[in-house]
N, C-alpha and C. Protein backbone atom coordinates (compact mmCIF):
# COMPACT_ATOMS: atom_id res chain seq x y z
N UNK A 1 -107.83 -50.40 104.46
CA UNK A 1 -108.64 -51.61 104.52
C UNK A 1 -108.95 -51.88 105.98
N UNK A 2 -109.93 -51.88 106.25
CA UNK A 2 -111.09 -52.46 107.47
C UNK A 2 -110.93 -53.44 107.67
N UNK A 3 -111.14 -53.84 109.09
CA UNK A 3 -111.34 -55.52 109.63
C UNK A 3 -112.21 -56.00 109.03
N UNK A 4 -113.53 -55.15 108.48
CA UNK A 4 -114.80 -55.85 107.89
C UNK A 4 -114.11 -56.45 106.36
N UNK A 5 -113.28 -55.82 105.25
CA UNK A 5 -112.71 -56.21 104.55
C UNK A 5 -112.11 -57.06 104.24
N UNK A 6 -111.00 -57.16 105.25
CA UNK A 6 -110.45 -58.31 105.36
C UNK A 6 -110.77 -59.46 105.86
N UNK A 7 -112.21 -59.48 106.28
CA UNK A 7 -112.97 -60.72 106.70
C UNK A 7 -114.03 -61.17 105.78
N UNK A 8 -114.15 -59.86 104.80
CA UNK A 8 -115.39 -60.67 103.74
C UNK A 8 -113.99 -61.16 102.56
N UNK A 9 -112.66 -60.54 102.19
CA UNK A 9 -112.45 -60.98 101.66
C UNK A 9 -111.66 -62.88 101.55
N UNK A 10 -111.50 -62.52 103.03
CA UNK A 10 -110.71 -64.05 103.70
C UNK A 10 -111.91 -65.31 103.58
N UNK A 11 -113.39 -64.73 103.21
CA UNK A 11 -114.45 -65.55 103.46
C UNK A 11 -114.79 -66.04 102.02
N UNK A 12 -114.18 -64.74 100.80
CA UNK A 12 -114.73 -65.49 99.45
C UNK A 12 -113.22 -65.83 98.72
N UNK A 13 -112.06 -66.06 99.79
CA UNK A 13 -111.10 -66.52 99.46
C UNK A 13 -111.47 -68.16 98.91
N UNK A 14 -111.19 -68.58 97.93
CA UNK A 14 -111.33 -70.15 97.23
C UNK A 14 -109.81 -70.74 98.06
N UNK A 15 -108.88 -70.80 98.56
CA UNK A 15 -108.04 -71.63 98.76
C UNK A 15 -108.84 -72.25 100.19
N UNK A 16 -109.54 -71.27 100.86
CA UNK A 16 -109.31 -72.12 102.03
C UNK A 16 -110.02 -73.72 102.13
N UNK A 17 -110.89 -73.84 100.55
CA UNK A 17 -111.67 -74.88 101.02
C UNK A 17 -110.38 -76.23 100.98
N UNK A 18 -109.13 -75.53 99.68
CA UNK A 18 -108.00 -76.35 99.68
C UNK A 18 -107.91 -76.93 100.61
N UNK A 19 -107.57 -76.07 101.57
CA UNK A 19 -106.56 -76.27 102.57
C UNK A 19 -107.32 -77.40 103.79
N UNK A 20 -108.43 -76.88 103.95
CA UNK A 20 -109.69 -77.43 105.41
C UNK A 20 -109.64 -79.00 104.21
N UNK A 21 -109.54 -79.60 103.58
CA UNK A 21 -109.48 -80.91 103.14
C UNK A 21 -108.53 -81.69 103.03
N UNK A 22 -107.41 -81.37 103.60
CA UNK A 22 -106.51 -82.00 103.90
C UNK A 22 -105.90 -81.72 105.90
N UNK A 23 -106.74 -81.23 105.68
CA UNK A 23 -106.58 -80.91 107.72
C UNK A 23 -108.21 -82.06 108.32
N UNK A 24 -108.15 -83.12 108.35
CA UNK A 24 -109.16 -83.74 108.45
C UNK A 24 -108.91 -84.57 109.79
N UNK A 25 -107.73 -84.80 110.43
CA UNK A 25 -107.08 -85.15 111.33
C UNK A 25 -106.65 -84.39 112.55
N UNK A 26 -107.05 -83.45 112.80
CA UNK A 26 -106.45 -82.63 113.65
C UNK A 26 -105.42 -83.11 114.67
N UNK A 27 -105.91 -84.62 115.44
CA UNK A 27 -104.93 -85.28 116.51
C UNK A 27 -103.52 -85.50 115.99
N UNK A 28 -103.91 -85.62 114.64
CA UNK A 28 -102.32 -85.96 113.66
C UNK A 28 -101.25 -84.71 114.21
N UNK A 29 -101.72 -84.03 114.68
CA UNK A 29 -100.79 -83.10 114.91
C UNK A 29 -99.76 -82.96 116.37
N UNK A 30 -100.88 -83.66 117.06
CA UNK A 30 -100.29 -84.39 118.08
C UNK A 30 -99.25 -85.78 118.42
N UNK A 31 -99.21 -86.19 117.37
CA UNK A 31 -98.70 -87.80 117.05
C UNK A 31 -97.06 -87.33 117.57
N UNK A 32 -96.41 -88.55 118.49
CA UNK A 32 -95.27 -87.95 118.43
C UNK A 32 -93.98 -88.21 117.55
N UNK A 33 -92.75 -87.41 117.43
CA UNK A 33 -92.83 -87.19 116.03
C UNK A 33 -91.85 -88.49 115.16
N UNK A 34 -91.61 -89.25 116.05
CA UNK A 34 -91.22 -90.38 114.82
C UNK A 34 -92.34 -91.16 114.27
N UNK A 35 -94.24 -90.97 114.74
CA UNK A 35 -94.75 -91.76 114.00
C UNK A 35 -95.54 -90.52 112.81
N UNK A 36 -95.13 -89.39 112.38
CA UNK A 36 -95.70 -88.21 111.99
C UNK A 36 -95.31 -88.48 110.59
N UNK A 37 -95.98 -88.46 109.16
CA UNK A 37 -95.19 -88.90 107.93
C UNK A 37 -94.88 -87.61 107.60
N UNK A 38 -93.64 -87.43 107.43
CA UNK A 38 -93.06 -86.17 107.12
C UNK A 38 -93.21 -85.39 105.50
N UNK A 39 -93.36 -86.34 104.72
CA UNK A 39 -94.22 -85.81 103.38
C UNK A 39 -95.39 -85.66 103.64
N UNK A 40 -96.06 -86.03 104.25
CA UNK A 40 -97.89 -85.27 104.42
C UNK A 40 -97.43 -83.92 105.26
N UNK A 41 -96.55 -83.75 105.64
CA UNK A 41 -96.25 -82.20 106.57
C UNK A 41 -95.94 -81.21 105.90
N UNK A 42 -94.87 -82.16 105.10
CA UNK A 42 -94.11 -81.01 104.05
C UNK A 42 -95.06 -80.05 103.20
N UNK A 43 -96.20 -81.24 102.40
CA UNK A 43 -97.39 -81.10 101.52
C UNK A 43 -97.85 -80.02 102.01
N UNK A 44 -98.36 -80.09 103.92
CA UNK A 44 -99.42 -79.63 104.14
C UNK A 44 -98.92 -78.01 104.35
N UNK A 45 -97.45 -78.42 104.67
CA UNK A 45 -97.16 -76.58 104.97
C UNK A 45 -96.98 -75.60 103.62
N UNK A 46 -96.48 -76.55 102.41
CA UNK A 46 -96.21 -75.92 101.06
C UNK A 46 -97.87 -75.21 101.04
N UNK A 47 -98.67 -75.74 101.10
CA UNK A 47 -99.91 -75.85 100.67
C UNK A 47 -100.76 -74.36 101.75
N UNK A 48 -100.03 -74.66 102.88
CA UNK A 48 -100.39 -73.63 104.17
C UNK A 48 -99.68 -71.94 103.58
N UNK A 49 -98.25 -72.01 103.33
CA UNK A 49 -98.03 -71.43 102.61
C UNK A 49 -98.06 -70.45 100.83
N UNK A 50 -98.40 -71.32 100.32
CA UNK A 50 -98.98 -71.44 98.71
C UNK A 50 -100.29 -70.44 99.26
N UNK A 51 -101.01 -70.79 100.30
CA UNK A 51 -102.31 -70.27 100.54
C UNK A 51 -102.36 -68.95 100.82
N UNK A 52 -101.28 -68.41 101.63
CA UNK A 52 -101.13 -66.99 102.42
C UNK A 52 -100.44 -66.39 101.34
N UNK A 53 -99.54 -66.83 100.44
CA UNK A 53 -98.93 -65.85 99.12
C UNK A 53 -99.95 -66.06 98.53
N UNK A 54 -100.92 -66.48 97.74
CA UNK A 54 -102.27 -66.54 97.19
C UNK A 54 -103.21 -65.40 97.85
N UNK A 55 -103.35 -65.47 99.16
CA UNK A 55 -104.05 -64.16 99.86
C UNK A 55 -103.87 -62.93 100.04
N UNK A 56 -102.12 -62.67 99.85
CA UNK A 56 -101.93 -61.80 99.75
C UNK A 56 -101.97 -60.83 98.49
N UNK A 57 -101.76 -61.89 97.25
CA UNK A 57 -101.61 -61.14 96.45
C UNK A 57 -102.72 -60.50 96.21
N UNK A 58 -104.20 -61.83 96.58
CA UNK A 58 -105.47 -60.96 96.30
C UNK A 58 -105.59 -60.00 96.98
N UNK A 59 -105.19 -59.94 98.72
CA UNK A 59 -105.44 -58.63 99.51
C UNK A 59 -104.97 -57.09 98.32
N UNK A 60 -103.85 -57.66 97.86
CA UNK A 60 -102.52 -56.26 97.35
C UNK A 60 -103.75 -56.18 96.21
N UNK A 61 -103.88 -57.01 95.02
CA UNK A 61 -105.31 -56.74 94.11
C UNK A 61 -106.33 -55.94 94.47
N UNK A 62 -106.67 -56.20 95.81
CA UNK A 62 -108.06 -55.58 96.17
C UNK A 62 -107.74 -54.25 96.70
N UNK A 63 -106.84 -54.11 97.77
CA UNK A 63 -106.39 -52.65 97.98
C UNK A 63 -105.86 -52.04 96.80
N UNK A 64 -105.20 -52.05 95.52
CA UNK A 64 -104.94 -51.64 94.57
C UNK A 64 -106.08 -51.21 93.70
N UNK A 65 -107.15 -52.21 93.20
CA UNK A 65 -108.17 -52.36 92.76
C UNK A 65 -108.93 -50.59 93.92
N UNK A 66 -109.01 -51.11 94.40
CA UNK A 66 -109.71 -49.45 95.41
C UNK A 66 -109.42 -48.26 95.28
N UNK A 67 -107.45 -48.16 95.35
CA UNK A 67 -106.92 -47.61 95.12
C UNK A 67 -107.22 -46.48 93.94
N UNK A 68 -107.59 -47.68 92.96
CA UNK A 68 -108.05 -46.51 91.61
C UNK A 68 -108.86 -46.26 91.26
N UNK A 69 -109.84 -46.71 91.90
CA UNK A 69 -111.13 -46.39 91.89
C UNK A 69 -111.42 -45.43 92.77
N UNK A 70 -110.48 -44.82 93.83
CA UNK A 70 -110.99 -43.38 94.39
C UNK A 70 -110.10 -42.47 93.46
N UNK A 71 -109.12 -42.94 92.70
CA UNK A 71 -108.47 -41.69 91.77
C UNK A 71 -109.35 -40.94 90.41
């Protein structure tokens, strides 16, 4: 798998629109950290995470998917 691959597939990935709608704050990230709500963090990393096991599995799908189609 190609850089070009992994950039058209990261582009018709559906989580990321998840994710870019709850990142609407960016300075929030800056806040220091006793005024930071620690359940919107937790959310946002489950969710950051949830996203990259979601990508991968499609990456492993799509290289697999190829896979047998040159056999």
């Amino acid at each position: 798998m190609n850089n070009e691959s992994i950039f058209l597939l990261a582009n018709n990935f559906q989580a990321k629109h998840y994710l870019i709608e709850h990142v609407k704050k960016p300075q929030a990230l800056c806040q220091p950290a006793a005024e930071v709500d620690k359940q919107k963090c937790a959310q946002l990393l489950h969710r950051v995470t949830m996203a990259i096991f979601c990508f991968s599995n499609y990456v492993f799908a799509f290289q697999r998917q190829s896979v047998l189609a040159v056999d």
